[in-house]
N, C-alpha and C. Protein backbone atom coordinates (compact mmCIF):
# COMPACT_ATOMS: atom_id res chain seq x y z
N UNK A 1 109.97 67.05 93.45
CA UNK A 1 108.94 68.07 93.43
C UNK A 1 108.20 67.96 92.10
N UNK A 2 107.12 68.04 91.85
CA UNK A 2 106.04 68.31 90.74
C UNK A 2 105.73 69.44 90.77
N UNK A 3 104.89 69.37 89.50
CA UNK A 3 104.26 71.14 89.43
C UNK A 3 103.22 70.94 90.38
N UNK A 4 102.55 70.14 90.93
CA UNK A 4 101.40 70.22 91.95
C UNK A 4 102.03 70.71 93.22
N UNK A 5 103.61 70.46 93.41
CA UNK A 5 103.48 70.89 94.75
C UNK A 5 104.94 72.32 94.77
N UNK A 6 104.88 72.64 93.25
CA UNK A 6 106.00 73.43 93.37
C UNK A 6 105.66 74.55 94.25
N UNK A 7 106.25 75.28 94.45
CA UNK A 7 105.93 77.24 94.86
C UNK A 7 105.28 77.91 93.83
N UNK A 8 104.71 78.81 94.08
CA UNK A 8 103.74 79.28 93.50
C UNK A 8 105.13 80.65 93.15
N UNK A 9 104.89 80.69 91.87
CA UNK A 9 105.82 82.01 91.31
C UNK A 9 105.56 83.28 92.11
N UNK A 10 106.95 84.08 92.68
CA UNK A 10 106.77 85.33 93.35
C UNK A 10 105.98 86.36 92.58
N UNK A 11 104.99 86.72 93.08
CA UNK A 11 104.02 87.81 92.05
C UNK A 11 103.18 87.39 91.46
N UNK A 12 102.82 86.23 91.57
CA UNK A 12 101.52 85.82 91.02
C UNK A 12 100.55 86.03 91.76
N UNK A 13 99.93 86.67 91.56
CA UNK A 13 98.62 87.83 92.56
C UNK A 13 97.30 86.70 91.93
N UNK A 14 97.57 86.28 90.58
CA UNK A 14 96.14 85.31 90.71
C UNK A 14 95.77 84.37 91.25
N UNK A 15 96.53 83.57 92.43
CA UNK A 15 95.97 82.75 93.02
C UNK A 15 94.66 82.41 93.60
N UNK A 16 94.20 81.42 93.69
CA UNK A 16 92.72 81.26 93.89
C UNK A 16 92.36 79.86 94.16
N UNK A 17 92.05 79.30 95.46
CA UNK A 17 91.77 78.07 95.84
C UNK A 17 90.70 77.96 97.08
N UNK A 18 90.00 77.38 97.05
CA UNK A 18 89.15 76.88 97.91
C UNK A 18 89.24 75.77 98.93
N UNK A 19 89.32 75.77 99.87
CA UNK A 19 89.64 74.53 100.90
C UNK A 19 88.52 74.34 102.02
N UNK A 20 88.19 73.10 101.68
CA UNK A 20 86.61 73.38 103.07
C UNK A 20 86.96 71.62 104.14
N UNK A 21 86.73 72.23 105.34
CA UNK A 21 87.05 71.44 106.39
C UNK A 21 86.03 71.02 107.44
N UNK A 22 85.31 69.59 107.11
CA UNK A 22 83.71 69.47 107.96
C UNK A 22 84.55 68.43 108.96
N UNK A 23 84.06 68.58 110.33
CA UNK A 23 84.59 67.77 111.30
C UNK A 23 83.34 68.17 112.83
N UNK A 24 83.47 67.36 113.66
CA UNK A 24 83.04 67.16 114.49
C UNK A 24 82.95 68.62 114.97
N UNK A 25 81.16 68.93 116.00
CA UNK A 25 81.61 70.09 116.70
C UNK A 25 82.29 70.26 118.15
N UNK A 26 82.87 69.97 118.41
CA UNK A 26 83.90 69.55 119.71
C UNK A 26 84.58 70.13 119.49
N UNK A 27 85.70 71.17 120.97
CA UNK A 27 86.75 71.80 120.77
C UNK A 27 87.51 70.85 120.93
N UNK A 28 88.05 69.58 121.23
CA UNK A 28 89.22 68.89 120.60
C UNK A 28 89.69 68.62 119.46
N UNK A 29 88.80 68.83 118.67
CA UNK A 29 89.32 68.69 116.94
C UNK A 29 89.85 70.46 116.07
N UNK A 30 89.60 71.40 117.03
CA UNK A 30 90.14 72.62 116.65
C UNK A 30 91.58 72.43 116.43
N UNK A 31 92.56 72.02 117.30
CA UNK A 31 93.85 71.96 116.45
C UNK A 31 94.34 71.79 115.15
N UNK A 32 93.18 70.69 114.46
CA UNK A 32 93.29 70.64 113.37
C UNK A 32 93.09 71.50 112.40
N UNK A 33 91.91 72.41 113.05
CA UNK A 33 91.55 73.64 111.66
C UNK A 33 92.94 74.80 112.04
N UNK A 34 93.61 74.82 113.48
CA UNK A 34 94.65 75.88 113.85
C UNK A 34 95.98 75.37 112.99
N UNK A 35 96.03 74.36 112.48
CA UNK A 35 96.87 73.97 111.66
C UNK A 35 96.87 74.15 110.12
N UNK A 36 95.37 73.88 109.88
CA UNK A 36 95.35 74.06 108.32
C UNK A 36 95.24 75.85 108.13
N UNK A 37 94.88 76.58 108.91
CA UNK A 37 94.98 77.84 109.16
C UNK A 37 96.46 78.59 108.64
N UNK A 38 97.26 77.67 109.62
CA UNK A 38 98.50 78.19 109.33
C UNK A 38 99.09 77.52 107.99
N UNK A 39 98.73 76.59 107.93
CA UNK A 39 99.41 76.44 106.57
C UNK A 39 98.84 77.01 105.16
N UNK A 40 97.98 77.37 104.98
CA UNK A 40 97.34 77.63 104.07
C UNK A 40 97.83 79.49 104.15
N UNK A 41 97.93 80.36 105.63
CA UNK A 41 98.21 81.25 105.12
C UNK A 41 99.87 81.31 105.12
N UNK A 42 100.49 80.36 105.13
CA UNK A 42 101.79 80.05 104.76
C UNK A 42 101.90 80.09 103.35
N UNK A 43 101.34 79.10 102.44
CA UNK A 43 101.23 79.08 101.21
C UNK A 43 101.01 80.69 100.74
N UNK A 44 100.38 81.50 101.16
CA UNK A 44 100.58 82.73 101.10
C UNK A 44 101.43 84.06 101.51
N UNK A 45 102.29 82.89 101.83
CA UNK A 45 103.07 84.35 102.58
C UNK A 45 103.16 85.91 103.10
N UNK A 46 102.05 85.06 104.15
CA UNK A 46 101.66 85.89 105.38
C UNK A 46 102.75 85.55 106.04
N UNK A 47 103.00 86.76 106.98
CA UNK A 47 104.08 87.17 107.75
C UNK A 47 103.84 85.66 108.91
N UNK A 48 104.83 85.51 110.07
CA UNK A 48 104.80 84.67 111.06
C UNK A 48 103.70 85.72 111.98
N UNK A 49 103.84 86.58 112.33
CA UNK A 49 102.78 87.68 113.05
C UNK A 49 101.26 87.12 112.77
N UNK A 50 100.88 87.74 111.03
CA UNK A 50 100.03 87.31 110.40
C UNK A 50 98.88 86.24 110.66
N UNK A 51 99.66 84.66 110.08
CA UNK A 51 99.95 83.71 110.50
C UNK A 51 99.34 82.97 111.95
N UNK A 52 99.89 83.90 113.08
CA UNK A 52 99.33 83.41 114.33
C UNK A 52 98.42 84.58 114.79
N UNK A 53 97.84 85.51 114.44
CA UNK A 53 96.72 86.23 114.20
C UNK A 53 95.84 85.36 113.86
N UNK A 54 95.90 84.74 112.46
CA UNK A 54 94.69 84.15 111.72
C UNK A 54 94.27 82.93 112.81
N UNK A 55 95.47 81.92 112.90
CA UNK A 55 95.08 80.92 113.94
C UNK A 55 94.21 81.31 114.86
N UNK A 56 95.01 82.15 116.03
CA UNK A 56 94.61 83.03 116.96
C UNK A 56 92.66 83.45 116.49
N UNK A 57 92.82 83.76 115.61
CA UNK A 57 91.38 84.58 115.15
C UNK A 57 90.27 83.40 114.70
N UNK A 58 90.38 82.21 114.02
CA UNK A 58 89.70 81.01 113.71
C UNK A 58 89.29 80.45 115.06
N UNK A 59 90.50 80.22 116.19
CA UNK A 59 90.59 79.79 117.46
C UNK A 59 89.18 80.28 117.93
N UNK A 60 89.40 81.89 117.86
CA UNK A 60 88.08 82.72 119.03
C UNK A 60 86.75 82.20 118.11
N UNK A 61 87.08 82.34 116.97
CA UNK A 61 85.50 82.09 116.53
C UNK A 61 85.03 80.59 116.55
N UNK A 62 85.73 80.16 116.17
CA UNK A 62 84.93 78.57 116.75
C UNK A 62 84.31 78.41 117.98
N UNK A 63 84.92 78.90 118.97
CA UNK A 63 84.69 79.28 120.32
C UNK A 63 83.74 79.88 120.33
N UNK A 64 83.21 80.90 119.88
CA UNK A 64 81.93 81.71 119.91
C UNK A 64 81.21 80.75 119.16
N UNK A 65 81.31 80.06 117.98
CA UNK A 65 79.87 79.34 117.54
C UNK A 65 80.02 77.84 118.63
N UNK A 66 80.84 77.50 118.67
CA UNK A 66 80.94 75.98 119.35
C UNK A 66 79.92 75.97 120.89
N UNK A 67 79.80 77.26 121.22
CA UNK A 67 78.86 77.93 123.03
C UNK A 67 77.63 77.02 122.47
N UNK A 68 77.30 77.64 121.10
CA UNK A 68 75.56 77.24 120.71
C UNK A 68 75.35 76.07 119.81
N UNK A 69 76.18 75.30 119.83
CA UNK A 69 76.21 74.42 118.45
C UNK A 69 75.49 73.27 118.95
N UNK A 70 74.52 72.64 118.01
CA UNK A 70 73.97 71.57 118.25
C UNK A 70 74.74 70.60 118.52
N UNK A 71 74.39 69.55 119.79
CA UNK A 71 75.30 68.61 120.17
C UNK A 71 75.25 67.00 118.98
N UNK A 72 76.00 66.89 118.40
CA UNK A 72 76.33 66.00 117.55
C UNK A 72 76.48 66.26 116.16
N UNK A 73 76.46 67.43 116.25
CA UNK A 73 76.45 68.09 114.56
C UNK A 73 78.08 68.60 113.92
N UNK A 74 78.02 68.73 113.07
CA UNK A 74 79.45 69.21 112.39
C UNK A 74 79.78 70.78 112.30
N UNK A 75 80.86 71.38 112.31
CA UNK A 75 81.18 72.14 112.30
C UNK A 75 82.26 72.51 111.12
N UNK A 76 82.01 73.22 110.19
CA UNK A 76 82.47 73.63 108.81
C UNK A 76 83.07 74.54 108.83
N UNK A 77 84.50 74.26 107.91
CA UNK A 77 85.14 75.83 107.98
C UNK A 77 85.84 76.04 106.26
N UNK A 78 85.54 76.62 105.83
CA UNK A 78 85.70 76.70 104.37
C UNK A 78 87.15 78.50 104.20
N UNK A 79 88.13 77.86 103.52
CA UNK A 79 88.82 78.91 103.61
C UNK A 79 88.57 79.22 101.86
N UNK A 80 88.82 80.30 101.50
CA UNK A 80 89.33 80.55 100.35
C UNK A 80 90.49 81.54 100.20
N UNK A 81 91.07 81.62 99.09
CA UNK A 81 93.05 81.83 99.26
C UNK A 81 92.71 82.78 98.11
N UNK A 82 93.23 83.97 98.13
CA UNK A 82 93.43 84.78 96.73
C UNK A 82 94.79 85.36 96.97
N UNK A 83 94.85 85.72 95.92
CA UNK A 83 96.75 86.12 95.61
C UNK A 83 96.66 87.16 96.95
N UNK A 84 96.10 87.60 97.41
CA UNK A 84 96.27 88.93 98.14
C UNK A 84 95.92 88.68 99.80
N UNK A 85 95.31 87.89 99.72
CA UNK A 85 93.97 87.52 101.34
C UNK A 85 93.93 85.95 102.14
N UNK A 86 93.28 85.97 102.78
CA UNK A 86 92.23 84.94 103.19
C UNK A 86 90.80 85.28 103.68
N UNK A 87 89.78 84.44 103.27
CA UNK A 87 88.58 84.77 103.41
C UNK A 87 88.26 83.13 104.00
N UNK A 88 87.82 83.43 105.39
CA UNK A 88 87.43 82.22 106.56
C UNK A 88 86.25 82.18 107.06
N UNK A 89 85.53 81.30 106.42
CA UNK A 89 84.46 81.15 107.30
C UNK A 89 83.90 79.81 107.75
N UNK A 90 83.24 79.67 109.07
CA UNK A 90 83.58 78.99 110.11
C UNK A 90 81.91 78.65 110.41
N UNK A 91 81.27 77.86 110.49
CA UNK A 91 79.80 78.08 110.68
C UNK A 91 79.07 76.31 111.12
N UNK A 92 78.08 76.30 111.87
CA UNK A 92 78.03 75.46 112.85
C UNK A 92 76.36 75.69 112.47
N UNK A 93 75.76 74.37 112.60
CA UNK A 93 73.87 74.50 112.96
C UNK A 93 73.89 74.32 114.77
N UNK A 94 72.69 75.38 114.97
CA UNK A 94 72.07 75.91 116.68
C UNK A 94 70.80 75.66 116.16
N UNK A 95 70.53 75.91 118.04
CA UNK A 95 69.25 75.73 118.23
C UNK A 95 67.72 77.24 117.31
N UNK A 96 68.65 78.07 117.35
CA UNK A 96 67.58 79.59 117.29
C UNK A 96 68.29 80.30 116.45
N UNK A 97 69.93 79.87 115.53
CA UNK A 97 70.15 80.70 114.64
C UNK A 97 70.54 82.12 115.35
N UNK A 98 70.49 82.46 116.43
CA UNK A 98 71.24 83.73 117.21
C UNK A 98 73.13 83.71 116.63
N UNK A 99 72.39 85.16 116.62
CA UNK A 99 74.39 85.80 115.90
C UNK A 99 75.53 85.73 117.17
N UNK A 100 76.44 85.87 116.91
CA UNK A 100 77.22 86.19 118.30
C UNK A 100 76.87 87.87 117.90
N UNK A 101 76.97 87.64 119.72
CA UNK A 101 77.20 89.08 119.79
C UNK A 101 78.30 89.94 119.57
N UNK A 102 78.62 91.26 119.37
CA UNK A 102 79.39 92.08 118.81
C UNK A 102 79.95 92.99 119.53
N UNK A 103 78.95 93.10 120.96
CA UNK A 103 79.27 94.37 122.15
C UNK A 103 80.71 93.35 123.06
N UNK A 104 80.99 92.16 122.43
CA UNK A 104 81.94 91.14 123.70
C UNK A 104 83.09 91.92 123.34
N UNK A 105 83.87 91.06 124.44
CA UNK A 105 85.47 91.31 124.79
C UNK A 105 86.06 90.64 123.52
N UNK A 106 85.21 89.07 123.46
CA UNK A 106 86.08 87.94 122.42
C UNK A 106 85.82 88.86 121.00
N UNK A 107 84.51 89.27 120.58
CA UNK A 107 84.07 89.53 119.41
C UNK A 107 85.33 91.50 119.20
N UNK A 108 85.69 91.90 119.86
CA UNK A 108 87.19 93.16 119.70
C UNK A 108 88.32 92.35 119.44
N UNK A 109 88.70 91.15 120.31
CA UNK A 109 89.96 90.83 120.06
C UNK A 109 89.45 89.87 118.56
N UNK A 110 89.02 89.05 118.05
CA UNK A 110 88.48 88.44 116.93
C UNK A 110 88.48 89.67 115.68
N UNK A 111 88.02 90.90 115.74
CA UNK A 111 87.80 91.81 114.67
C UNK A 111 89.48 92.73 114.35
N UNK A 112 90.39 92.36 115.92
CA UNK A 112 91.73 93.22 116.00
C UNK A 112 92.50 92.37 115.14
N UNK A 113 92.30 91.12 115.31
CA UNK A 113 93.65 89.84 114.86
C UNK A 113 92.90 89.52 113.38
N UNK A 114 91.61 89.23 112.93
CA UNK A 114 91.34 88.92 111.84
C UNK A 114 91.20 89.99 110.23
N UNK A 115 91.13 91.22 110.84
CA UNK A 115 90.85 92.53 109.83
C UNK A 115 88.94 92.38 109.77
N UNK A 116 88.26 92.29 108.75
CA UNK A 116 86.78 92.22 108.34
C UNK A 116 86.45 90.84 108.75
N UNK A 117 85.49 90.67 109.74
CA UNK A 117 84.98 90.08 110.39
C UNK A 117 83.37 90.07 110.49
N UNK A 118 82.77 89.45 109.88
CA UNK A 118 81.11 89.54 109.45
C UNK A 118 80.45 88.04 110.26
N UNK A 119 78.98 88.00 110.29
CA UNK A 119 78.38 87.44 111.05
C UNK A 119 77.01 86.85 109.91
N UNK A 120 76.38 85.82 109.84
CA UNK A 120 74.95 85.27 108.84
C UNK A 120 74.72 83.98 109.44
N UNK A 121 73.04 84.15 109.55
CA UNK A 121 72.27 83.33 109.93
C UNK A 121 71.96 82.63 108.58
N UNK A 122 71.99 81.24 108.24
CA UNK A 122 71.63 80.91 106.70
C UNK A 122 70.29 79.79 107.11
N UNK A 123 69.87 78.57 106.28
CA UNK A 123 68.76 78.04 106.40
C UNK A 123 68.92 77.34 107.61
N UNK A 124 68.12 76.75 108.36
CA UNK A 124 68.41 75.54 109.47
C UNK A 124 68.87 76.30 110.11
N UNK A 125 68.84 77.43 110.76
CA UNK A 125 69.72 77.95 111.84
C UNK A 125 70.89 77.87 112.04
N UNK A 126 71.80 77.92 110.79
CA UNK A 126 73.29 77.29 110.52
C UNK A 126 73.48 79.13 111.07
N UNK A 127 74.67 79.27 112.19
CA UNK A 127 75.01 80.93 111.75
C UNK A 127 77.23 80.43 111.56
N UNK A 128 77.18 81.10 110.85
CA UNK A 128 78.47 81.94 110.31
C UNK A 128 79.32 82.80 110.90
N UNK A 129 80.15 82.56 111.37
CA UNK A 129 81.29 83.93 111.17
C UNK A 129 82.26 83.70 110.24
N UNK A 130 82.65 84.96 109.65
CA UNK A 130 83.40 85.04 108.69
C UNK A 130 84.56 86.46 108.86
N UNK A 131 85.79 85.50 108.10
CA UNK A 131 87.14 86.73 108.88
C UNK A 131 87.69 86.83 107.39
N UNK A 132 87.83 87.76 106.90
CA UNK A 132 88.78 88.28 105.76
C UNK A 132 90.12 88.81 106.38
N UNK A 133 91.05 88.24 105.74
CA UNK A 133 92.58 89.18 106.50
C UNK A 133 93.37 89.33 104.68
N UNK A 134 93.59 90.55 104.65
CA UNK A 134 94.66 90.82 103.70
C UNK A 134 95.65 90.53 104.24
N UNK A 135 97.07 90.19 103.38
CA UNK A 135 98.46 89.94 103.75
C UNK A 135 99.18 91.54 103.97
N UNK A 136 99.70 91.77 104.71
CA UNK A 136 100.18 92.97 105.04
C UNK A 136 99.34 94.26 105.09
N UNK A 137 97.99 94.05 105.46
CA UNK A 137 97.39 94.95 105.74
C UNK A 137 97.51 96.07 106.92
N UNK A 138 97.33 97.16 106.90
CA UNK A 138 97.16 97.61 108.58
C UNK A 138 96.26 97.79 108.93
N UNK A 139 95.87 96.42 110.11
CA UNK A 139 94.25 96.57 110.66
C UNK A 139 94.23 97.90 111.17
N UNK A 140 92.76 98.40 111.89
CA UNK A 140 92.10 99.36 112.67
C UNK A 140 91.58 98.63 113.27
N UNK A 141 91.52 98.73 114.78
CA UNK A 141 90.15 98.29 115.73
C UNK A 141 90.00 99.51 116.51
């Protein structure tokens, strides 16, 4: 073991890392982000519950941008890690830059399993969803 890959000391609340993941927009390459999902909120010790929430919650939203995503383009998912959270966001270039909608079935279960769950249209019609989950939080939906 090295210090690069030791454990991160119990109580160290300053953690802080950035991890960004560009890959094909195709749902066959999602396993891969349902993996780095879980490991990353492993490194955080998020509960096993937690854990397959977040998966679970990355899963639906790719799914909602992947409906509109330009065919041959990449699909980006950038996590960032703080001593306390995860902050996920997941974002794809379309044709018209349209948000998902918010009145769906997918967009309740996505806001129940992820905690704060936000939506942005940026340049090029790139749109965004984005899931914040604290570690032991108690959601509301």
């Amino acid at each position: 073991m090295t210090e690069e890959t030791a454990a991160p000391v119990s109580g160290a609340m300053d953690v802080r890392d950035a991890v960004t993941v560009k890959m094909p927009a195709d749902s066959a390459y999602l396993s891969v982000l349902r993996t780095a999902t879980a490991g990353l909120a492993a490194r955080l010790d998020f509960t096993l519950d937690e854990i397959e929430d977040l998966r679970i919650g990355v899963d639906e939203a790719c799914a909602m941008l992947l409906a509109q995503a330009l065919p041959g383009t990449d699909l980006t998912c950038e996590f960032e890690l703080t001593g306390d959270g995860m902050r996920i966001s997941v974002s794809v270039l379309t044709a018209d830059g349209r948000l998902p909608a918010r009145d769906t079935f997918a967009w309740t279960v996505l806001s129940a399993l992820a905690g704060e769950v936000d939506t942005a249209a940026g340049p090029d019609d790139r749109v965004s969803i984005v899931l914040h989950k604290r570690r032991g939080a108690v959601e509301t939906a």
